[in-house]
Protein backbone atom coordinates (compact mmCIF):
# COMPACT_ATOMS: atom_id res chain seq x y z
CA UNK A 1 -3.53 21.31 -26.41
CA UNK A 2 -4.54 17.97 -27.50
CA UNK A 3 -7.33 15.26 -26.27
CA UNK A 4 -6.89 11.69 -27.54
CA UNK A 5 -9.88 10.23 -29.16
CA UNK A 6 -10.39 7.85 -26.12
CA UNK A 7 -11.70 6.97 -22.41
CA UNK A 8 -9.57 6.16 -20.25
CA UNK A 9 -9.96 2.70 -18.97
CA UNK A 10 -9.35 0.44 -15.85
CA UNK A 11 -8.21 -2.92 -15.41
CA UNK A 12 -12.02 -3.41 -13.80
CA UNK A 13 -13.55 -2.51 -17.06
CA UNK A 14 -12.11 -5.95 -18.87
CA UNK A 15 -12.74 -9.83 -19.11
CA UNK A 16 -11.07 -12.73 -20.02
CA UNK A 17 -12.85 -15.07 -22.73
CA UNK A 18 -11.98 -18.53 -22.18
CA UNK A 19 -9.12 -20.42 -24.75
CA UNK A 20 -9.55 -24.03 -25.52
CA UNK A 21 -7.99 -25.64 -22.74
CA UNK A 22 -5.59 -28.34 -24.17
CA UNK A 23 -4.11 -31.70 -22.76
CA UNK A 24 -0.96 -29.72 -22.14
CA UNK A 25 -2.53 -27.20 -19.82
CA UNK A 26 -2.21 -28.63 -16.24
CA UNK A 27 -1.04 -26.26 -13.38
CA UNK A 28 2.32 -28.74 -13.51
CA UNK A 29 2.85 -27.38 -16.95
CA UNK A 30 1.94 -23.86 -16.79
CA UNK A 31 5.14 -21.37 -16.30
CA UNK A 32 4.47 -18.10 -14.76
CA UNK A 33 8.22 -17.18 -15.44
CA UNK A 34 8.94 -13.78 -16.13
CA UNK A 35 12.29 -11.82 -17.39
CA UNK A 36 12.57 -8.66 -14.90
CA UNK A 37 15.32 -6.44 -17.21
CA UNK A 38 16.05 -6.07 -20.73
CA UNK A 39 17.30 -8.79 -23.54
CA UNK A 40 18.20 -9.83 -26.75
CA UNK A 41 14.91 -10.94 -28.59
CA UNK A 42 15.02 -14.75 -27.84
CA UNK A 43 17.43 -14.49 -25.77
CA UNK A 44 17.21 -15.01 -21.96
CA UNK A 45 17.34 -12.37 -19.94
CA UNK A 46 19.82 -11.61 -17.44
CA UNK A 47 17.60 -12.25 -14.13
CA UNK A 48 14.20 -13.37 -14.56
CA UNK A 49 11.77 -14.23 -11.41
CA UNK A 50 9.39 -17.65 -11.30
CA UNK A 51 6.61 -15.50 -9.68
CA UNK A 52 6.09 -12.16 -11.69
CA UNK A 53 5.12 -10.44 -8.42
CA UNK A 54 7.41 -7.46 -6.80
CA UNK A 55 6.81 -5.41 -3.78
CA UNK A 56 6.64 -1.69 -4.07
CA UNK A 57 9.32 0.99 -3.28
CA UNK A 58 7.93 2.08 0.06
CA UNK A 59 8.42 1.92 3.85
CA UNK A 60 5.70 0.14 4.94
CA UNK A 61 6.19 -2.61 2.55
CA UNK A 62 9.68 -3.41 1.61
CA UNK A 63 11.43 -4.60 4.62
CA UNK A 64 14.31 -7.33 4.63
CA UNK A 65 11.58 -9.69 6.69
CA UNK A 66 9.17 -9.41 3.43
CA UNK A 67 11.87 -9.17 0.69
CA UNK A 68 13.65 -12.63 1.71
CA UNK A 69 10.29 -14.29 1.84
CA UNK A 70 9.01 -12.93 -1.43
CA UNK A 71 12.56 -13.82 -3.29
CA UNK A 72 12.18 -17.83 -1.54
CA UNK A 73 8.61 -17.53 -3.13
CA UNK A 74 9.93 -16.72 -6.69
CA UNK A 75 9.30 -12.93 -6.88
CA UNK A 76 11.83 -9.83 -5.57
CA UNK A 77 11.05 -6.82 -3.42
CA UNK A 78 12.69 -3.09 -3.68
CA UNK A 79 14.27 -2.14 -0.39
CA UNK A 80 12.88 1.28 -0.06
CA UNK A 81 15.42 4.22 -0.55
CA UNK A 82 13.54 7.07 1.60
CA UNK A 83 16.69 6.69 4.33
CA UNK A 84 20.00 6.89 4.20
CA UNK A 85 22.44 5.06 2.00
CA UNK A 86 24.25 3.14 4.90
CA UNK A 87 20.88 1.90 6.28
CA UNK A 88 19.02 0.95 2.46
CA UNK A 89 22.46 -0.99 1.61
CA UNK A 90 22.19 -2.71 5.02
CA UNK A 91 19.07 -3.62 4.69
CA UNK A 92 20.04 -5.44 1.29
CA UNK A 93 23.09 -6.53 2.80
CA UNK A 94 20.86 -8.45 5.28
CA UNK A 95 18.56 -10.17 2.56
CA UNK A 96 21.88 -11.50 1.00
CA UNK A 97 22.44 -13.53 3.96
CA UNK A 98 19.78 -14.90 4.61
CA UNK A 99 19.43 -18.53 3.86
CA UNK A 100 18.04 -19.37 0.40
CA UNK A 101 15.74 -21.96 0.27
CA UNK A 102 14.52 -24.97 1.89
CA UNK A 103 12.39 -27.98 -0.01
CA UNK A 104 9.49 -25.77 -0.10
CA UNK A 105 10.98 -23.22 -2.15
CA UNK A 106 12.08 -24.65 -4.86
CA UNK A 107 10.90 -21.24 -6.77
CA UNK A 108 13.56 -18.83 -4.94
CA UNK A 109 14.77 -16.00 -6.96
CA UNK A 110 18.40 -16.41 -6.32
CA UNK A 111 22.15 -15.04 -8.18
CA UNK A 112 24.78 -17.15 -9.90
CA UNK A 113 25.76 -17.38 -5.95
CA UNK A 114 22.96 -19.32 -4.55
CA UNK A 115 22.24 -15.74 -2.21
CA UNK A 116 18.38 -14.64 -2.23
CA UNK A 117 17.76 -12.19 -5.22
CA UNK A 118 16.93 -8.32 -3.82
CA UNK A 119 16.22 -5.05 -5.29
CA UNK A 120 16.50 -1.38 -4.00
CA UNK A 121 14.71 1.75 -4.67
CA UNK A 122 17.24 5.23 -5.51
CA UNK A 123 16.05 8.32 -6.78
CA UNK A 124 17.58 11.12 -9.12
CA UNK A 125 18.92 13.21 -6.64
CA UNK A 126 21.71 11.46 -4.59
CA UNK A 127 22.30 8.17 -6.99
CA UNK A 128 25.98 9.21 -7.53
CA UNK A 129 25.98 7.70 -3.74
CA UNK A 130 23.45 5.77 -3.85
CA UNK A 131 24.05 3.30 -6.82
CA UNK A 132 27.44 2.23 -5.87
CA UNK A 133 26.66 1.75 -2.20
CA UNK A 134 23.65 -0.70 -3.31
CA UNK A 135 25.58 -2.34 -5.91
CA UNK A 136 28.58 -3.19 -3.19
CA UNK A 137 25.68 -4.54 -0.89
CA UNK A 138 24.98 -6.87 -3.61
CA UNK A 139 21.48 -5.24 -5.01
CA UNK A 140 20.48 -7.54 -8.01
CA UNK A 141 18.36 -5.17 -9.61
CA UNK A 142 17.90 -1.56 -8.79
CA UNK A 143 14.34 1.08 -9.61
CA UNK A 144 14.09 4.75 -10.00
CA UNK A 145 11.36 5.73 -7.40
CA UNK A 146 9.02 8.62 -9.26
CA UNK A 147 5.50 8.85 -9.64
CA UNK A 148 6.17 10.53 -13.04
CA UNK A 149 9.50 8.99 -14.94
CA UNK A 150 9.20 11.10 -17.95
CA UNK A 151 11.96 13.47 -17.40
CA UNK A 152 15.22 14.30 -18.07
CA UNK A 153 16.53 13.44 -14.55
CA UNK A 154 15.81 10.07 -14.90
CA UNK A 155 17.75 9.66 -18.08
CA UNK A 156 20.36 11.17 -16.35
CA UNK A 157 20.42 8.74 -13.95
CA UNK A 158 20.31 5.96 -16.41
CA UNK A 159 23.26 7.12 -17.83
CA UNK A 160 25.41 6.86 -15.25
CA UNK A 161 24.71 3.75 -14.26
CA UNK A 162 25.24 2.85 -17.72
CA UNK A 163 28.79 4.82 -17.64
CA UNK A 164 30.10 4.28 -14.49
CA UNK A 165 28.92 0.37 -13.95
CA UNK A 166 27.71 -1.24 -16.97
CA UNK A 167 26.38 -4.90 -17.52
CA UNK A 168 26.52 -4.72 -13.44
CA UNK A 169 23.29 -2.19 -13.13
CA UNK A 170 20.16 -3.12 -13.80
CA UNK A 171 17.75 0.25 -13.31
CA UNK A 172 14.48 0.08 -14.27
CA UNK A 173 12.50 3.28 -14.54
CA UNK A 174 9.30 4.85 -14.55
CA UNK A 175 6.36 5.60 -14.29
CA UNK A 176 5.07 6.24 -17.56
CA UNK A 177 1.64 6.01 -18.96
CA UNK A 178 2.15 6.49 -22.85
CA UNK A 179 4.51 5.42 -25.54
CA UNK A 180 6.26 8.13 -25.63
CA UNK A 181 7.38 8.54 -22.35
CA UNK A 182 8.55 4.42 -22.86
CA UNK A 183 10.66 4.81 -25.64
CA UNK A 184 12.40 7.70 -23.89
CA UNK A 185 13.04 5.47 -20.92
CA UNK A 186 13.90 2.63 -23.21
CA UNK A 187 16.15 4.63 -25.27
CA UNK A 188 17.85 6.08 -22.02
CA UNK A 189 18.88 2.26 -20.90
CA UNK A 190 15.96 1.17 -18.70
CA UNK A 191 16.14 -2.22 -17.38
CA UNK A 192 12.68 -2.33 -17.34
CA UNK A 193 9.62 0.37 -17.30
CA UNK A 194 6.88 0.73 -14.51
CA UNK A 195 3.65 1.48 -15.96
CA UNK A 196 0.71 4.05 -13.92
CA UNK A 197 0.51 6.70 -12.83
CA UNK A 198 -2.40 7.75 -9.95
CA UNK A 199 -3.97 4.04 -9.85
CA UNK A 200 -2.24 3.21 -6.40
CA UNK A 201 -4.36 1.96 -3.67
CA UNK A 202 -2.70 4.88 -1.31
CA UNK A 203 -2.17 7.24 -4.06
CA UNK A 204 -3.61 10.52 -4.63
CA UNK A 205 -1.83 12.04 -7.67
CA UNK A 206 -4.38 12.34 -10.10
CA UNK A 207 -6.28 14.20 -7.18
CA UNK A 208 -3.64 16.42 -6.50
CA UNK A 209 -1.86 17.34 -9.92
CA UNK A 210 -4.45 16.14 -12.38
CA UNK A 211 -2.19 13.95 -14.08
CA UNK A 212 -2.55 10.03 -15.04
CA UNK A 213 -4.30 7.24 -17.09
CA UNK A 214 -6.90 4.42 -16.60
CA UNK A 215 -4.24 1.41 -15.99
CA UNK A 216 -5.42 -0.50 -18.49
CA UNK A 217 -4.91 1.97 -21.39
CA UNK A 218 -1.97 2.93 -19.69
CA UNK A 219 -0.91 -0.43 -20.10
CA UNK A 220 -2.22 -1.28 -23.03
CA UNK A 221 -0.61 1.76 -25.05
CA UNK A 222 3.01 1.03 -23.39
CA UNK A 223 2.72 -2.64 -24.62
CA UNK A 224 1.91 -1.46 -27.82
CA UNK A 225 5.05 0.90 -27.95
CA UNK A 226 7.28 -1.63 -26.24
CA UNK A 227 6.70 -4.34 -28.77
CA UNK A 228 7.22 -1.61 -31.96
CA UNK A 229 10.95 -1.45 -29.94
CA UNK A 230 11.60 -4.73 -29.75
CA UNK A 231 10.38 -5.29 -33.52
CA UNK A 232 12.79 -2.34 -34.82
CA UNK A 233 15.75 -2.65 -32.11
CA UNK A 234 15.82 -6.72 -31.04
CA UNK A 235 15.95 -5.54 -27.61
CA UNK A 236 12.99 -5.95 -24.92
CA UNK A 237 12.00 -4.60 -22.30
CA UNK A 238 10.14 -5.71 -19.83
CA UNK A 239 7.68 -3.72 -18.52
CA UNK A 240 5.96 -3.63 -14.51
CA UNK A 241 2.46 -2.70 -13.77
CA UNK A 242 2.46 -0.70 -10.73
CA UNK A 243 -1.25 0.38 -9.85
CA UNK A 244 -4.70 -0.46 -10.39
CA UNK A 245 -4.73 -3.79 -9.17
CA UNK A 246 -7.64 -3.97 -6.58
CA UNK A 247 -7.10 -7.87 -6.27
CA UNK A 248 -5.92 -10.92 -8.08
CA UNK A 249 -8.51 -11.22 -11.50
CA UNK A 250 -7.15 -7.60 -11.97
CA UNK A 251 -3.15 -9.21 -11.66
CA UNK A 252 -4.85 -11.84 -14.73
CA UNK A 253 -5.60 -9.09 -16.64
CA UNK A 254 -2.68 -6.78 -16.79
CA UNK A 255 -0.25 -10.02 -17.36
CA UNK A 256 -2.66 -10.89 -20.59
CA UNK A 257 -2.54 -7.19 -21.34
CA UNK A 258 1.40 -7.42 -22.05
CA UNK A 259 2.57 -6.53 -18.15
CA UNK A 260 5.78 -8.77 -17.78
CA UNK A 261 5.76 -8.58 -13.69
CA UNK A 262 3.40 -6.77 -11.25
CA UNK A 263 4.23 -4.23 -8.47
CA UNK A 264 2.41 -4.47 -5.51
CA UNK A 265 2.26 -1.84 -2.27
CA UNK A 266 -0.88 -2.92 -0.52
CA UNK A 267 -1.40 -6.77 -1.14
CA UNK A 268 2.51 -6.82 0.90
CA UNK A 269 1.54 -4.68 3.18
CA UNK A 270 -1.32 -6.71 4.80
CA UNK A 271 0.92 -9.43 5.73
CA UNK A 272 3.06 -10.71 8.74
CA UNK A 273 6.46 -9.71 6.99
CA UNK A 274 5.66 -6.45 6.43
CA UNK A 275 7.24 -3.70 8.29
CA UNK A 276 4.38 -1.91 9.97
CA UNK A 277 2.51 -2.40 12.81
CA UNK A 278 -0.07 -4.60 13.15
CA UNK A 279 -3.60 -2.98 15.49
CA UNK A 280 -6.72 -4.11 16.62
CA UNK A 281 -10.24 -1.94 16.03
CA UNK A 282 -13.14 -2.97 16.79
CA UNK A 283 -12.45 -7.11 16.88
CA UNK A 284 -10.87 -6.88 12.98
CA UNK A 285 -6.95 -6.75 13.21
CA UNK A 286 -5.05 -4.26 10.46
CA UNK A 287 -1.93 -3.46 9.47
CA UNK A 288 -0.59 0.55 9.32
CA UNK A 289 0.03 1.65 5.60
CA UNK A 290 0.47 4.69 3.78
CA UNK A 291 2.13 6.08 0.34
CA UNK A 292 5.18 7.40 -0.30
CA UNK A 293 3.78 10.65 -1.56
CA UNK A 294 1.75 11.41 1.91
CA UNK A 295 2.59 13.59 5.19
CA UNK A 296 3.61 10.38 7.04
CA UNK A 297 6.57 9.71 4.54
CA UNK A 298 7.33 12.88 2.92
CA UNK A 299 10.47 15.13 4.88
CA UNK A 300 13.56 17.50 4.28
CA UNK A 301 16.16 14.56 2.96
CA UNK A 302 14.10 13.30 0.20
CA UNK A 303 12.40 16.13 -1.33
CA UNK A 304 15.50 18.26 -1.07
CA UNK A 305 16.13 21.43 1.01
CA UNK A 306 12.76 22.60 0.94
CA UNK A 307 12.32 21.22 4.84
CA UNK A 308 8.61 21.35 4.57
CA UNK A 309 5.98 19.65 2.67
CA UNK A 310 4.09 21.69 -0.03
CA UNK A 311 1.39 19.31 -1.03
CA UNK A 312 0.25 15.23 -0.46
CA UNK A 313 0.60 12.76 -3.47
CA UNK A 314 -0.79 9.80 -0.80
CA UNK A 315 -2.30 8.97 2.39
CA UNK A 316 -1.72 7.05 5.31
CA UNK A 317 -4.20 4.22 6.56
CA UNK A 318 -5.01 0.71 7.38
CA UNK A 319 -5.38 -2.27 5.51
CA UNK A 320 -7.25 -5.77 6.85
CA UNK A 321 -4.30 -7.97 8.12
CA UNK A 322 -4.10 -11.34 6.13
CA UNK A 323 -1.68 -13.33 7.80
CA UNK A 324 1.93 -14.42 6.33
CA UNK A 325 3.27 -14.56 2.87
CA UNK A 326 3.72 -17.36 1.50
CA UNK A 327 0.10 -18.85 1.70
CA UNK A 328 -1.11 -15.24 0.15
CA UNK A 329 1.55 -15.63 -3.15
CA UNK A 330 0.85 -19.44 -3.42
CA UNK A 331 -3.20 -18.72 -3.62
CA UNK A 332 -2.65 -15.69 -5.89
CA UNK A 333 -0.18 -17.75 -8.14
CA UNK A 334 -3.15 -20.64 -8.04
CA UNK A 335 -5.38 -18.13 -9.24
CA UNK A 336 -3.29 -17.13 -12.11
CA UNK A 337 -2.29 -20.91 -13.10
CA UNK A 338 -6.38 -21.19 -13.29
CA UNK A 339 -6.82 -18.12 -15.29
CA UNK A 340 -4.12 -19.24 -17.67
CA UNK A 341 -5.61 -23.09 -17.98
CA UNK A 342 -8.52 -21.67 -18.93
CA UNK A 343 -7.22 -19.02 -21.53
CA UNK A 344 -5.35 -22.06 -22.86
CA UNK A 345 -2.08 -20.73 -22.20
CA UNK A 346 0.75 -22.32 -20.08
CA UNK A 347 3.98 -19.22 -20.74
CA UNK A 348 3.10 -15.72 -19.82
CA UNK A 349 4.73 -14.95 -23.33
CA UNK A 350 1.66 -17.13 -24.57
CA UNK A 351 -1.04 -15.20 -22.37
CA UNK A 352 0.44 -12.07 -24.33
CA UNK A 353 -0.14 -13.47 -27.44
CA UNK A 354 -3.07 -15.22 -27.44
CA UNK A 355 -5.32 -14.06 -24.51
CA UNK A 356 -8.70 -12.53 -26.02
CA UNK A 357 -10.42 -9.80 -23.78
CA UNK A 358 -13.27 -7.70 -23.77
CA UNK A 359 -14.45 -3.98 -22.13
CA UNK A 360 -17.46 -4.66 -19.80
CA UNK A 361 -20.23 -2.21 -19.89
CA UNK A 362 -21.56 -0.93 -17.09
CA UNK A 363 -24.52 -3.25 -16.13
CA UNK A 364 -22.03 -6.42 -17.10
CA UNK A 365 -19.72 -5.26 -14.33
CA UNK A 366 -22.51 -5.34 -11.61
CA UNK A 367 -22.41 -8.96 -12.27
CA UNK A 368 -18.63 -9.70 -11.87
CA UNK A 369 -19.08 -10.70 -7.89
CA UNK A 370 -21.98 -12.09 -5.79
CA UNK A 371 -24.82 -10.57 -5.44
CA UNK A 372 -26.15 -12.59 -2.70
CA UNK A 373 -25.84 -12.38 1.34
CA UNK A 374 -24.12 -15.02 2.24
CA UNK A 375 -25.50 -15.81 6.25
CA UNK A 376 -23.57 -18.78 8.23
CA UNK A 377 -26.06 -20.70 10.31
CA UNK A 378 -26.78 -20.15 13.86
CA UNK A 379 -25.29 -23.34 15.49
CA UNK A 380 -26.74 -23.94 19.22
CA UNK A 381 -24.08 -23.97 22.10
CA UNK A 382 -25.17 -27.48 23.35
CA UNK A 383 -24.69 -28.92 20.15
């Protein structure tokens, strides 16, 4: 048994201190560009996004609606693989066809082909199947789908993509919440790495199995590790925080921690393009979402012949409906742009190196938000 000398931290518990701001840093000049799998140090990589947002690897998120609108607003979603092969590589099939771009998306993630960019879930149990099947559909980019990616399985898995398709698979892997578990991944061929474990808005692993890490050391530690690799291989790779990210000052923080992209389940789910349903109660409209780890999604095909659930790693719930996509990503990436003006940065490789932060205490975090009630004035019907 061993207990590291440490506490383990969330994004919450950090700030940003302000950079001198520079003639250079206008939003027209700042580049939230981000490389999504691994490269030759200064080299570019293979497929990189203009938006370093993805959506997670789960039903109530991922649907072809939501992936073509994220890819014409610069980021990618992950078809979700808890169905069967024909449907998942329809699914991507469908996002290939749809139309690009238009003027107003001069961001889209798109292939050498001018076809919207999409990714696809697969786990480490049927991805002899599964990985050609999404690959013929045209998947750009594919992600092992584990709430723990520290196992042999998943190198497994790397490896024969690796063996059987080469420079045409791009798997990233995950999630790991130490350096160890990163370099495994890394060494085993990962595209990229998904950092967190338990931090998920719907997730209840640390609950259930007592396992996980505060995001931000999490993060922090894998960053660490990932730029030792780089350093001593000239290779790097990228690395996705998935978790912990309660809204968009916590996005801020994890890209100025190191995080290359960010994986989303809930901020996606809330909107139009989403796949669930959308409910009135009481007067306030929602939007049905739950984990992939809960009742709702768990059953016989994906967690093998078992044919009955033993325990939960999620829930199933509502979140407040916010309307359609691509005002949400353009008011997030605004956010960001600000965040990075004011750090003095204008490349996300820039925010890694120069961003300065800070733990807040207690008593400093009560004073992160409002603290005032905020009343709209009662206006008289005959005015």
């Amino acid at each position: 048994m061993k207990i590291l000398p440490e506490i383990s931290r969330t994004l919450s518990e950090y700030l940003l201190i302000p950079g001198l701001t520079t003639e250079e840093c206008t939003p027209d000049n700042v580049d939230l560009g981000a490389p999504l799998v691994r490269h030759r140090v200064g080299e570019e990589a293979p497929v990189r996004i203009a938006t370093p947002l993805v959506s997670a690897v789960m039903q109530a998120v991922s649907s072809p609606a939501l992936a073509a609108a994220l890819a014409r607003a610069g980021g990618l979603s992950f078809i979700h693989q808890n169905q069967q092969i024909e449907d998942q590589a329809a699914d991507v099939l469908a996002v290939k066809h749809e139309h690009p771009a238009d003027g107003a998306h001069h961001r889209a993630s798109v292939d050498g082909e001018m076809r919207l960019r999409v990714g696809a879930g697969i786990n480490s149990r049927d991805f002899k199947d599964r990985i050609p099947a999404l690959l013929e559909a045209g998947a750009d980019v594919l992600c092992l789908d584990s709430s723990d990616g520290y196992s042999v399985h998943q190198a497994r898995t790397l490896e024969f993509a690796r063996e059987n398709h080469g420079d045409d698979a791009f798997v990233g892997a995950g999630n790991v919440v130490d350096g160890r578990a990163f370099r495994y991944l890394a060494d085993a061929g990962a595209a990229f790495v998904k950092v967190g474990i338990g931090g998920g808005a719907i997730c209840t692993t640390r609950a259930q199995k007592g396992i996980g890490r505060g995001q931000a050391s999490a993060l922090l530690a894998v960053v660490e590790e990932r730029d030792a690799y780089a350093r001593e291989t000239g290779v790097y790779v990228p690395l996705c925080c998935d978790g912990g990210l309660l809204n968009d000052s916590h996005m801020a923080v994890a890209l100025a921690m190191g995080a290359d992209f960010i994986m989303l389940g809930r901020y996606f789910a809330r909107l139009d393009e989403s796949p669930s349903r959308k409910l009135q109660i009481d007067g306030q409209w929602y939007k049905e979402y739950w984990g992939e780890g809960s009742r709702r999604a768990q059953n016989a095909a994906r967690y093998g012949q078992r044919g009955r659930m033993v325990f939960e790693e999620g829930v199933d719930g509502y979140v407040p409906y916010a309307g359609g996509l691509h005002d949400n990503v353009e008011r997030t990436r605004a956010k960001l742009i600000s965040t990075m003006i004011s750090c003095g940065s204008t490349t996300l490789r820039d925010f890694h190196r120069d961003a300065v932060l800070v733990p807040v205490s207690a008593e400093s975090f009560k004073q992160t938000g409002a603290e005032i009630e905020v009343r709209r004035p009662a206006i008289d019907a005959g005015e």
